[in-house]
PDB file of N, CA and C in Angstrom:
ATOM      1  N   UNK A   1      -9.903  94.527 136.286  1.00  0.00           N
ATOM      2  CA  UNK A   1      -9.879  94.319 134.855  1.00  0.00           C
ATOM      3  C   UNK A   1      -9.798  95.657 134.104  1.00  0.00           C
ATOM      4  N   UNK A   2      -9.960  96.946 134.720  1.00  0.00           N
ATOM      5  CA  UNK A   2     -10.477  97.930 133.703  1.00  0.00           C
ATOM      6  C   UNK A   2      -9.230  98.355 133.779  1.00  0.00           C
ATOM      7  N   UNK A   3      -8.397  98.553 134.995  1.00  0.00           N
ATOM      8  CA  UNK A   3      -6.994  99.153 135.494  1.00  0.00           C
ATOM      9  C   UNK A   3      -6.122  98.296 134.445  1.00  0.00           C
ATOM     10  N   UNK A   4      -6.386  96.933 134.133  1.00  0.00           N
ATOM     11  CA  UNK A   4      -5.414  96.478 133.391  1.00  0.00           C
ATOM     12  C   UNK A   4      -5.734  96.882 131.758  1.00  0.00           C
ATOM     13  N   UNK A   5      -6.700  97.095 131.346  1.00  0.00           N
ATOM     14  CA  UNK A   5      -7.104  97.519 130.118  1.00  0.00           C
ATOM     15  C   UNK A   5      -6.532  98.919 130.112  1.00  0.00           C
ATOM     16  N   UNK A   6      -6.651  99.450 131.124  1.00  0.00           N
ATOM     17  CA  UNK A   6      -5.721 101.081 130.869  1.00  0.00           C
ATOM     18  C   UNK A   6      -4.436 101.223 130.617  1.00  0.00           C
ATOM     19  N   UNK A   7      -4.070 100.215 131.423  1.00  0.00           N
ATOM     20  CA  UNK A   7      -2.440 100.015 131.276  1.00  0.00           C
ATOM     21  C   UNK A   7      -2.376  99.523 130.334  1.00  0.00           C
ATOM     22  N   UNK A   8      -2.784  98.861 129.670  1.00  0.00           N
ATOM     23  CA  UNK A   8      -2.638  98.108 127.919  1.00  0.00           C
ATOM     24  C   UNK A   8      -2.433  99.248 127.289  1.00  0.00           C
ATOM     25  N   UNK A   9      -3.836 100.307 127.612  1.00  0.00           N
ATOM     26  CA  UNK A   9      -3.836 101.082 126.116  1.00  0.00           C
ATOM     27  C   UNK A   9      -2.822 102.289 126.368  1.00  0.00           C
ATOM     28  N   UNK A  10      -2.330 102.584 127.420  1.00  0.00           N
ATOM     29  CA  UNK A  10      -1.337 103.612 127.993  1.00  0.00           C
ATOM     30  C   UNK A  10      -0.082 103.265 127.436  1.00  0.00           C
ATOM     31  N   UNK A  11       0.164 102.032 127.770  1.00  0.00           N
ATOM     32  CA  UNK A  11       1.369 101.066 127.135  1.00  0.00           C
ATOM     33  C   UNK A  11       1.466 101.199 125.941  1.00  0.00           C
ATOM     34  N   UNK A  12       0.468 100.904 124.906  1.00  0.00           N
ATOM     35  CA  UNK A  12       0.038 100.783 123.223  1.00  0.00           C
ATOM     36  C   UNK A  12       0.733 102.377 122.731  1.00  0.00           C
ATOM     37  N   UNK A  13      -0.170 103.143 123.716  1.00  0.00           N
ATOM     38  CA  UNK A  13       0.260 105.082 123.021  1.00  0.00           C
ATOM     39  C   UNK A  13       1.517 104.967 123.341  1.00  0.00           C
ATOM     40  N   UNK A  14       2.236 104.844 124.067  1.00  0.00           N
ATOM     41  CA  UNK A  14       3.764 105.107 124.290  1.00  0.00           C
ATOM     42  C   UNK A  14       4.501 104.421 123.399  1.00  0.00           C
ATOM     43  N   UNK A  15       4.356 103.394 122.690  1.00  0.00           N
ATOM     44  CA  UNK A  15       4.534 102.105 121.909  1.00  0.00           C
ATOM     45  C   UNK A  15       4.418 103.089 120.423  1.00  0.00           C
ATOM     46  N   UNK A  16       3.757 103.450 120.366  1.00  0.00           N
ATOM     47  CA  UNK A  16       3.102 103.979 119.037  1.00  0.00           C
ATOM     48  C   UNK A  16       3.669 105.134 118.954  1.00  0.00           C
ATOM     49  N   UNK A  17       3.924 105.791 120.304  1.00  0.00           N
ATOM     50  CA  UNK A  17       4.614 107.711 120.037  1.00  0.00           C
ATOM     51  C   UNK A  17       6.131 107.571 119.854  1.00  0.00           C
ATOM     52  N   UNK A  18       6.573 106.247 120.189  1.00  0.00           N
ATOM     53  CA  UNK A  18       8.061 105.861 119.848  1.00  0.00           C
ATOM     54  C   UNK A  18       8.412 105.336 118.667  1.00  0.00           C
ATOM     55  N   UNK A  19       7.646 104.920 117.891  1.00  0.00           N
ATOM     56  CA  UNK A  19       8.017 104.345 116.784  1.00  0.00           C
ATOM     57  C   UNK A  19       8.451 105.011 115.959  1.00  0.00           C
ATOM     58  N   UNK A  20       9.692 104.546 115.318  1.00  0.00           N
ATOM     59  CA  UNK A  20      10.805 105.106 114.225  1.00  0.00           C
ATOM     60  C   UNK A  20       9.749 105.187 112.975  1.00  0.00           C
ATOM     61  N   UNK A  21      10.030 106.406 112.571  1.00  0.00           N
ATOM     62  CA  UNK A  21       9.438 107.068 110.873  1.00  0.00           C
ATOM     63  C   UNK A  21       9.529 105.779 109.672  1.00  0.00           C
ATOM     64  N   UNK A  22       8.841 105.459 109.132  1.00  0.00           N
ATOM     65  CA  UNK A  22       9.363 104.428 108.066  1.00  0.00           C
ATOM     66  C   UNK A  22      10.324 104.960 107.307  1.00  0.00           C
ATOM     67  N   UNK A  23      11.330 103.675 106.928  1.00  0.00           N
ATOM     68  CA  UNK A  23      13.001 104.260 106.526  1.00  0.00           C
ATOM     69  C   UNK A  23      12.372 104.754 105.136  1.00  0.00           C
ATOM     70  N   UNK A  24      13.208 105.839 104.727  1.00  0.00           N
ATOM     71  CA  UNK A  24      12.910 106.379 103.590  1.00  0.00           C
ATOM     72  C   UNK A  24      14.092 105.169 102.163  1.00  0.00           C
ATOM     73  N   UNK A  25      13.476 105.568 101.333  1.00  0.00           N
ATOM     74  CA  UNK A  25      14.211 105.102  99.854  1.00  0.00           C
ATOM     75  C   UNK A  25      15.374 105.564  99.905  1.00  0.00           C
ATOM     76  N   UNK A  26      16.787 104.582  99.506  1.00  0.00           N
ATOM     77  CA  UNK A  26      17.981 105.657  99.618  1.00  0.00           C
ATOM     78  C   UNK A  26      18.595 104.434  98.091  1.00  0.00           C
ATOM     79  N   UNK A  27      19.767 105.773  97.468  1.00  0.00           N
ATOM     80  CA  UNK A  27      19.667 105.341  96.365  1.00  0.00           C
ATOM     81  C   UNK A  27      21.033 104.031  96.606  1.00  0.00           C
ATOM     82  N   UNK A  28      21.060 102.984  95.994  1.00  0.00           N
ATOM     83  CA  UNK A  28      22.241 102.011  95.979  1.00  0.00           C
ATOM     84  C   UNK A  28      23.460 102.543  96.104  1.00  0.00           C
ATOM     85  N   UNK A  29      23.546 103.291  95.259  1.00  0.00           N
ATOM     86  CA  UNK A  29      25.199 103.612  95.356  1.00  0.00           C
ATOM     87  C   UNK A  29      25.452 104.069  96.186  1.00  0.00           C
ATOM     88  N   UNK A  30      25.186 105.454  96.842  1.00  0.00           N
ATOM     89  CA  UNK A  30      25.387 106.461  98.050  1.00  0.00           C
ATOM     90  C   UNK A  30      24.918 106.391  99.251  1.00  0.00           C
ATOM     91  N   UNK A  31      23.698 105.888  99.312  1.00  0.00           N
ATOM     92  CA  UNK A  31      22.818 105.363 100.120  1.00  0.00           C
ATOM     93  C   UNK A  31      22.331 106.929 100.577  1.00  0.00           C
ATOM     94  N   UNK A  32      22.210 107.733  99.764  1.00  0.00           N
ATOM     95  CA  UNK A  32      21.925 109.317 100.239  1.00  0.00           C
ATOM     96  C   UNK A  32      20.121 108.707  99.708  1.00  0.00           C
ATOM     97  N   UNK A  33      19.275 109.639 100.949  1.00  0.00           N
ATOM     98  CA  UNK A  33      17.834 109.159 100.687  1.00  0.00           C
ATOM     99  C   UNK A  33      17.174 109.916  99.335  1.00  0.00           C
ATOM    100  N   UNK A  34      16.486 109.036  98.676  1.00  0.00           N
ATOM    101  CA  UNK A  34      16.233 109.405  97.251  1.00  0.00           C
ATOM    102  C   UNK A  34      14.918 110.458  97.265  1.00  0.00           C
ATOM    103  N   UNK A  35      15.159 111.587  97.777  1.00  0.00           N
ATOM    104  CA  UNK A  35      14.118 112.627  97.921  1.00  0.00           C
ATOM    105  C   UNK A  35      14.718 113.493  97.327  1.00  0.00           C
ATOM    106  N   UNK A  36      13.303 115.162  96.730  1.00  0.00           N
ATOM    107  CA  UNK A  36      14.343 116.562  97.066  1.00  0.00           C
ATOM    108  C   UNK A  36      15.538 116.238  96.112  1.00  0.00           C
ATOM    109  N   UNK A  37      16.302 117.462  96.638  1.00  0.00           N
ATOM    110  CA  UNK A  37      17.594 117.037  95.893  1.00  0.00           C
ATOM    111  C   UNK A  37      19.070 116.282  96.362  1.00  0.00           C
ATOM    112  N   UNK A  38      18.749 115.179  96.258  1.00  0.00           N
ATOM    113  CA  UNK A  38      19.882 114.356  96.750  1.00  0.00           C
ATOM    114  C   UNK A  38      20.312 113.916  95.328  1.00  0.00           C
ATOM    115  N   UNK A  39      20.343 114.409  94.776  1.00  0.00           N
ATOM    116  CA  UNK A  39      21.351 114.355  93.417  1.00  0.00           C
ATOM    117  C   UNK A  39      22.194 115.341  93.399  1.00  0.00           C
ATOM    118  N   UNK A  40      21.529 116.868  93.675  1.00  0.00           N
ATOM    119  CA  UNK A  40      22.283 117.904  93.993  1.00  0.00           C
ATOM    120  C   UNK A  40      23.217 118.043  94.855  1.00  0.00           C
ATOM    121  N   UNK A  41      22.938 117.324  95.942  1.00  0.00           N
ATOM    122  CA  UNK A  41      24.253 116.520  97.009  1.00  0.00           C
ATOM    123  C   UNK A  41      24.828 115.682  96.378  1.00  0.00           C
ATOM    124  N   UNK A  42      24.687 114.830  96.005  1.00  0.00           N
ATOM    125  CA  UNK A  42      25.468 114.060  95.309  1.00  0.00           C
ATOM    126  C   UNK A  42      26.190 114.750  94.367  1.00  0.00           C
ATOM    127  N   UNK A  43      25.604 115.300  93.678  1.00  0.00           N
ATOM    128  CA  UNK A  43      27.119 115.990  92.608  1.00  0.00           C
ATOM    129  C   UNK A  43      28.027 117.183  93.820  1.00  0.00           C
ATOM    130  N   UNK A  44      27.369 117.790  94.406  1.00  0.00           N
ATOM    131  CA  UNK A  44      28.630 118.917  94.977  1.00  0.00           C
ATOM    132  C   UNK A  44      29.210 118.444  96.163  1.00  0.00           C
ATOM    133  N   UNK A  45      28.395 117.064  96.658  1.00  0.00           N
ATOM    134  CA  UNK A  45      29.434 116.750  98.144  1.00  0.00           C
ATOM    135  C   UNK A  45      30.629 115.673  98.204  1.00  0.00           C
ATOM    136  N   UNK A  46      30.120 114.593  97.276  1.00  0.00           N
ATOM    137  CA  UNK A  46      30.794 113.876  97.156  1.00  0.00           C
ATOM    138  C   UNK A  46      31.918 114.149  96.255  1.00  0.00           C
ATOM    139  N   UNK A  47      31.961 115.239  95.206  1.00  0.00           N
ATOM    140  CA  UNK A  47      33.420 115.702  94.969  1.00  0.00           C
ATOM    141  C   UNK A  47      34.313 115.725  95.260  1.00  0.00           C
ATOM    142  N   UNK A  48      34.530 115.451  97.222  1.00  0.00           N
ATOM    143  CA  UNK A  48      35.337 115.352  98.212  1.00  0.00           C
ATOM    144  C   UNK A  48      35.569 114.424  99.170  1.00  0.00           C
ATOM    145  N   UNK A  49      34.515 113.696  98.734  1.00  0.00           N
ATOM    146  CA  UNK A  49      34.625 113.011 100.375  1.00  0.00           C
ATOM    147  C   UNK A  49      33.285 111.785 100.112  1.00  0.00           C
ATOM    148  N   UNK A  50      33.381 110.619 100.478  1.00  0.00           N
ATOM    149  CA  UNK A  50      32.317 109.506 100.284  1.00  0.00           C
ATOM    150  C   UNK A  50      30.765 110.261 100.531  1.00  0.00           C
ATOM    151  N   UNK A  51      29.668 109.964 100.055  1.00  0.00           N
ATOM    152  CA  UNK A  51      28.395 109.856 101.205  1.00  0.00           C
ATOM    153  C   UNK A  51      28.242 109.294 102.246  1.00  0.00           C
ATOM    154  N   UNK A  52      29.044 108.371 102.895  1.00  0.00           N
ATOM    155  CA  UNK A  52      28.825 108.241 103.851  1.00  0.00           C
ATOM    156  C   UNK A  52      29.277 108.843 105.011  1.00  0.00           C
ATOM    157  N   UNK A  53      29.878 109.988 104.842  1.00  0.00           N
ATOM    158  CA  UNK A  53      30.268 111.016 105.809  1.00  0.00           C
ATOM    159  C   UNK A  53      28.992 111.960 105.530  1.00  0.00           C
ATOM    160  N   UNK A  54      28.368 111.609 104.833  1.00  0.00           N
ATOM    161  CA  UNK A  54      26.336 112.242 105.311  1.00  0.00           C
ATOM    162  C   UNK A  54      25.791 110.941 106.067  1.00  0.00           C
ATOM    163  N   UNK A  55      25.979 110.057 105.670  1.00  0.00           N
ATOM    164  CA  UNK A  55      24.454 109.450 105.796  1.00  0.00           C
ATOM    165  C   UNK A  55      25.010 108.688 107.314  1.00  0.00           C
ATOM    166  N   UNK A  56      26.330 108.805 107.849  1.00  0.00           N
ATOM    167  CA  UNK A  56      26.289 108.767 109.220  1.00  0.00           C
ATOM    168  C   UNK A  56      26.370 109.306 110.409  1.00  0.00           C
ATOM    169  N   UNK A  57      26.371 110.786 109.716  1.00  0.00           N
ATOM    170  CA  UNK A  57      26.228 111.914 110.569  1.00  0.00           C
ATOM    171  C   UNK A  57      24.733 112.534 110.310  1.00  0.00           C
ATOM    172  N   UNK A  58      24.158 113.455 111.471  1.00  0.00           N
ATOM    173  CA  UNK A  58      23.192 114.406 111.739  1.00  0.00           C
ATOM    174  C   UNK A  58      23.621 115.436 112.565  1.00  0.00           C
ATOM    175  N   UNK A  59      22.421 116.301 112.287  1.00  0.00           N
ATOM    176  CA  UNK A  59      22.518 117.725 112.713  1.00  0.00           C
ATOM    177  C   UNK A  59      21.441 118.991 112.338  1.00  0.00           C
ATOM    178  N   UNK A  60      21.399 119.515 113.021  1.00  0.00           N
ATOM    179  CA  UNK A  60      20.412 120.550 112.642  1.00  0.00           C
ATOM    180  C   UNK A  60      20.854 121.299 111.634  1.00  0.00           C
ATOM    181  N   UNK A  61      19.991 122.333 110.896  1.00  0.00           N
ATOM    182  CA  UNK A  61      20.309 123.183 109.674  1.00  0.00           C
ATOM    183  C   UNK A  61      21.662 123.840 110.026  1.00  0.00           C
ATOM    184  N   UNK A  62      21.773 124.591 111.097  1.00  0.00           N
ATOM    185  CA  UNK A  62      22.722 125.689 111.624  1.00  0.00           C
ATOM    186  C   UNK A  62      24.418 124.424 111.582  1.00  0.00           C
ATOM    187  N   UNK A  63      23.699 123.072 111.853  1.00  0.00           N
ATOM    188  CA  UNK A  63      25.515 122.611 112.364  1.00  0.00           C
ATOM    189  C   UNK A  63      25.687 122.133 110.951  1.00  0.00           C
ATOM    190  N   UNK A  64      25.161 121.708 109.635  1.00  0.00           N
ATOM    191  CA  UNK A  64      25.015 121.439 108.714  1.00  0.00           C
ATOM    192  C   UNK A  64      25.915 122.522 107.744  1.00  0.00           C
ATOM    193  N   UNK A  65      25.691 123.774 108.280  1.00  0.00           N
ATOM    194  CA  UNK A  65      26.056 125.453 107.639  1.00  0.00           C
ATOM    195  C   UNK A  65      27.655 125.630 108.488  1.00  0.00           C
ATOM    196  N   UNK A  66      27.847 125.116 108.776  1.00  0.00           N
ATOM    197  CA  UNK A  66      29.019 124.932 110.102  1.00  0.00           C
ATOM    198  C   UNK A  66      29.693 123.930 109.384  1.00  0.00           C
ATOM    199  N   UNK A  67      29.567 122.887 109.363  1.00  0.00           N
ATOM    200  CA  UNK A  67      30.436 122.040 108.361  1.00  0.00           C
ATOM    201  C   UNK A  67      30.432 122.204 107.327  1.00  0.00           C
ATOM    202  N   UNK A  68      30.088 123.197 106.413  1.00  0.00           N
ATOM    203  CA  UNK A  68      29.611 123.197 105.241  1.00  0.00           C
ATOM    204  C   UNK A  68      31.345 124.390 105.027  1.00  0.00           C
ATOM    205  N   UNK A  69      31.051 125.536 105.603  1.00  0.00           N
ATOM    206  CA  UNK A  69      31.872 126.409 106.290  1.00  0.00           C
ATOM    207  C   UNK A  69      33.503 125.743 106.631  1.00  0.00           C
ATOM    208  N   UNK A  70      32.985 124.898 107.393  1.00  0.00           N
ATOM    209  CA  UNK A  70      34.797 124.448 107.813  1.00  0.00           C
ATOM    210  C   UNK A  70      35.166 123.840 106.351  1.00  0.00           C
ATOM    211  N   UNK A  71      34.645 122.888 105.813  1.00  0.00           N
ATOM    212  CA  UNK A  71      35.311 122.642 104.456  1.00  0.00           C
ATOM    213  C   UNK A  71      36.044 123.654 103.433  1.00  0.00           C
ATOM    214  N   UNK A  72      34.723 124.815 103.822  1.00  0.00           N
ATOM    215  CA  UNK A  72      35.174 125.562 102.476  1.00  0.00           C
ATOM    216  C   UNK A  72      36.547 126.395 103.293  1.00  0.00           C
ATOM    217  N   UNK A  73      36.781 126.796 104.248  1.00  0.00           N
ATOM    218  CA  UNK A  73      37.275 127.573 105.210  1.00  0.00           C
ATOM    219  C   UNK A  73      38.705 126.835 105.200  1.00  0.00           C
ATOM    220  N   UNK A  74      38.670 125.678 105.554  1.00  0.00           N
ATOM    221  CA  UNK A  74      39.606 124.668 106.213  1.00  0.00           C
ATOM    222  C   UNK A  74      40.112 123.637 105.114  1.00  0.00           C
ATOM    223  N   UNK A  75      39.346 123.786 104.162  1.00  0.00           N
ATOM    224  CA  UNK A  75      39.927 122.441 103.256  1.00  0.00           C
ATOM    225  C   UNK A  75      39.542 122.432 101.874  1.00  0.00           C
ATOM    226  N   UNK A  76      39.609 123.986 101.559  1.00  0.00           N
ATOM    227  CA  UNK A  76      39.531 124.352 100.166  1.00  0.00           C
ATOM    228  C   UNK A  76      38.404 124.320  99.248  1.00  0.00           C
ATOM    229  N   UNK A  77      37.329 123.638 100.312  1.00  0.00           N
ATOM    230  CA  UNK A  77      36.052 123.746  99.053  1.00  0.00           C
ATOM    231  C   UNK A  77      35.464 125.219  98.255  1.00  0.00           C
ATOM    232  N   UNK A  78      35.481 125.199  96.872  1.00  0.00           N
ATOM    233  CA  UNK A  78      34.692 126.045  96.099  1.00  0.00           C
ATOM    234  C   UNK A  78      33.530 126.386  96.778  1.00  0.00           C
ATOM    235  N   UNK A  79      33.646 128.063  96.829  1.00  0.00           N
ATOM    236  CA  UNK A  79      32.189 128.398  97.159  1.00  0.00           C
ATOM    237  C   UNK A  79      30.959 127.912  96.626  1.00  0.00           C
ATOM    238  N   UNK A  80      30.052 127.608  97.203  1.00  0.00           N
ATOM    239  CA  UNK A  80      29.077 127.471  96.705  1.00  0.00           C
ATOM    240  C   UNK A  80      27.497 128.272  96.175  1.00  0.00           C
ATOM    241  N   UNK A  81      27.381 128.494  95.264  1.00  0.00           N
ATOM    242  CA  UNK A  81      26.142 129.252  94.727  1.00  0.00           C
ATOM    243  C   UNK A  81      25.154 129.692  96.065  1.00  0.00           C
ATOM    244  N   UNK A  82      24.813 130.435  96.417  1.00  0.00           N
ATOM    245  CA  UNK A  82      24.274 130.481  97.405  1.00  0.00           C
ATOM    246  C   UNK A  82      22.621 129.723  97.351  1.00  0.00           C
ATOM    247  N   UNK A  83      22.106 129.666  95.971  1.00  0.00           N
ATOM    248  CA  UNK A  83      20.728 129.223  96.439  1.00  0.00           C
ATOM    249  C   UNK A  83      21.283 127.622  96.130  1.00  0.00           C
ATOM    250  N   UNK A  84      22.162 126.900  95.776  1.00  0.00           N
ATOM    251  CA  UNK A  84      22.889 125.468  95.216  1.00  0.00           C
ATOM    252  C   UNK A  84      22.741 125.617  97.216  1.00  0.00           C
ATOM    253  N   UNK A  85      23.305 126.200  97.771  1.00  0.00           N
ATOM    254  CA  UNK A  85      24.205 125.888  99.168  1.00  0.00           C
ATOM    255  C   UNK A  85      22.575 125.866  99.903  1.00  0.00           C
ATOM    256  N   UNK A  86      21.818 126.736 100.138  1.00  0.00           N
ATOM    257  CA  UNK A  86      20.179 126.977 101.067  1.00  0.00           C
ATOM    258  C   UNK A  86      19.663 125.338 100.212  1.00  0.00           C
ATOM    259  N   UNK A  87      19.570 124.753  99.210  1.00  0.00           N
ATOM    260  CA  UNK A  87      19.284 123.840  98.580  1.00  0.00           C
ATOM    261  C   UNK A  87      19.671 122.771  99.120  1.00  0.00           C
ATOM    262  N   UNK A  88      21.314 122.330  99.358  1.00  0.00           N
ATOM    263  CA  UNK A  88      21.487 121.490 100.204  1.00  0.00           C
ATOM    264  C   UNK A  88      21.653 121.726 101.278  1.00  0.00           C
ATOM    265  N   UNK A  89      21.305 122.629 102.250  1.00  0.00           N
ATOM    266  CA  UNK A  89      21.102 122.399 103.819  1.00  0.00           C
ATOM    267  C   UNK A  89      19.632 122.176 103.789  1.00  0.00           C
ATOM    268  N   UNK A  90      18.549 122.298 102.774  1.00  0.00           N
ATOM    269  CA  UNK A  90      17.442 121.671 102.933  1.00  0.00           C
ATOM    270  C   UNK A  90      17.292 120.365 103.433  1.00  0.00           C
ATOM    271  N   UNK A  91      17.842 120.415 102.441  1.00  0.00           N
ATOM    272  CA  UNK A  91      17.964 118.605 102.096  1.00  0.00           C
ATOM    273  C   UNK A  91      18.732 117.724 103.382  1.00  0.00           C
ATOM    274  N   UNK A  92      19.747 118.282 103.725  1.00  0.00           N
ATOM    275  CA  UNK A  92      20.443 117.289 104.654  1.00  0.00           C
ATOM    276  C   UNK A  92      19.705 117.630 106.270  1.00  0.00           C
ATOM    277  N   UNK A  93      18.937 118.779 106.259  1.00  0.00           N
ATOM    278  CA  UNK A  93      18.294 119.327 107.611  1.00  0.00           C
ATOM    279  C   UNK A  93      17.718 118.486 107.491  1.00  0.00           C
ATOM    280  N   UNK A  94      16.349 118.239 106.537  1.00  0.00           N
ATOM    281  CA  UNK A  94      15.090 117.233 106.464  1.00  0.00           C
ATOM    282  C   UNK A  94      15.686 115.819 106.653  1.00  0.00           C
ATOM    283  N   UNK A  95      16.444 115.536 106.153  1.00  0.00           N
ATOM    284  CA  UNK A  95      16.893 113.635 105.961  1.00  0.00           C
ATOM    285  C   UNK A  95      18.044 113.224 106.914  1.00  0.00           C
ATOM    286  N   UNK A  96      19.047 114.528 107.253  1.00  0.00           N
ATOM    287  CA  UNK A  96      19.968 113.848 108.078  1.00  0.00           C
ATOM    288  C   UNK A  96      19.690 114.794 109.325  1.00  0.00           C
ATOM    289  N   UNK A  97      18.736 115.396 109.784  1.00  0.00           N
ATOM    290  CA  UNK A  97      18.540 116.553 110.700  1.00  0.00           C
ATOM    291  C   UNK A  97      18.998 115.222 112.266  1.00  0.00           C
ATOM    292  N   UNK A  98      19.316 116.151 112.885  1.00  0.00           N
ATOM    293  CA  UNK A  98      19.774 116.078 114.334  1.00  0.00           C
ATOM    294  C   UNK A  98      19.248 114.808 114.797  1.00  0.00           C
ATOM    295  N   UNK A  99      19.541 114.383 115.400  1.00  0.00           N
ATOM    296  CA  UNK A  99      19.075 113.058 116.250  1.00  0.00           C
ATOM    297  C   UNK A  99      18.646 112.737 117.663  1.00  0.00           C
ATOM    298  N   UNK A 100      17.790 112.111 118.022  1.00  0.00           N
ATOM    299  CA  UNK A 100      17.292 112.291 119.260  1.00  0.00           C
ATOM    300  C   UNK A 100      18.674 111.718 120.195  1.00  0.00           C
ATOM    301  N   UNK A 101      18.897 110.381 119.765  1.00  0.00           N
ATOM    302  CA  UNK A 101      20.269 109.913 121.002  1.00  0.00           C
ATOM    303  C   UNK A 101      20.949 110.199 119.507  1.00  0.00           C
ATOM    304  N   UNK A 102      22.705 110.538 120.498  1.00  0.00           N
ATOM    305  CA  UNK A 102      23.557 110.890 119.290  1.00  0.00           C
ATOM    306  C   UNK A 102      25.098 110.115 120.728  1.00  0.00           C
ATOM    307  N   UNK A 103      26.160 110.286 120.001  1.00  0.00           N
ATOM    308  CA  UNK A 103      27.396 109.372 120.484  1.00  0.00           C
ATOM    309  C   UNK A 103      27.827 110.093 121.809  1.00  0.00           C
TER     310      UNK A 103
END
């Protein structure tokens, strides 16, 4: 009986260390999460391109600065202000940061 009570509660912690973050608030239209500045994304990203080329991709800060780069590099985007640009790699590090399984 006690071996099976261990395995319950061994079972329970693993149960509990897996559980997904509660989904954050994301706004209707964009579905970009309503934290921080996701307005500030919203006005300089979507200038180009839907939100949902955020909100179905992830990545760490560095690959975030990397696509950020090929746009401006590769497909004409306006530089961006530099503390506007550290502002949104905040933002998309924290909410769209890297993923544990990815494709």
């Amino acid at each position: 009986m006690r071996l099976l009570r261990l395995t319950g509660l061994v079972l329970a912690l693993a149960l509990l260390t897996q559980a997904p973050r509660a989904a954050e608030e994301t706004d209707r239209v964009t579905g970009l999460a309503l934290a921080g500045d996701w307005q500030l994304v919203q006005a300089n990203c979507t200038e180009c391109h839907s939100a949902l080329l955020i909100t179905q991709n992830s990545g760490s800060r560095g690959v975030w600065q990397i696509r950020i780069a090929t746009m401006r590099n590769t497909h004409g985007m306006e530089e961006l202000d530099a503390e506007v640009e550290e502002r949104i790699l905040d933002y998309l590090a924290e909410h769209y940061g890297q993923r544990q399984t990815s494709r």
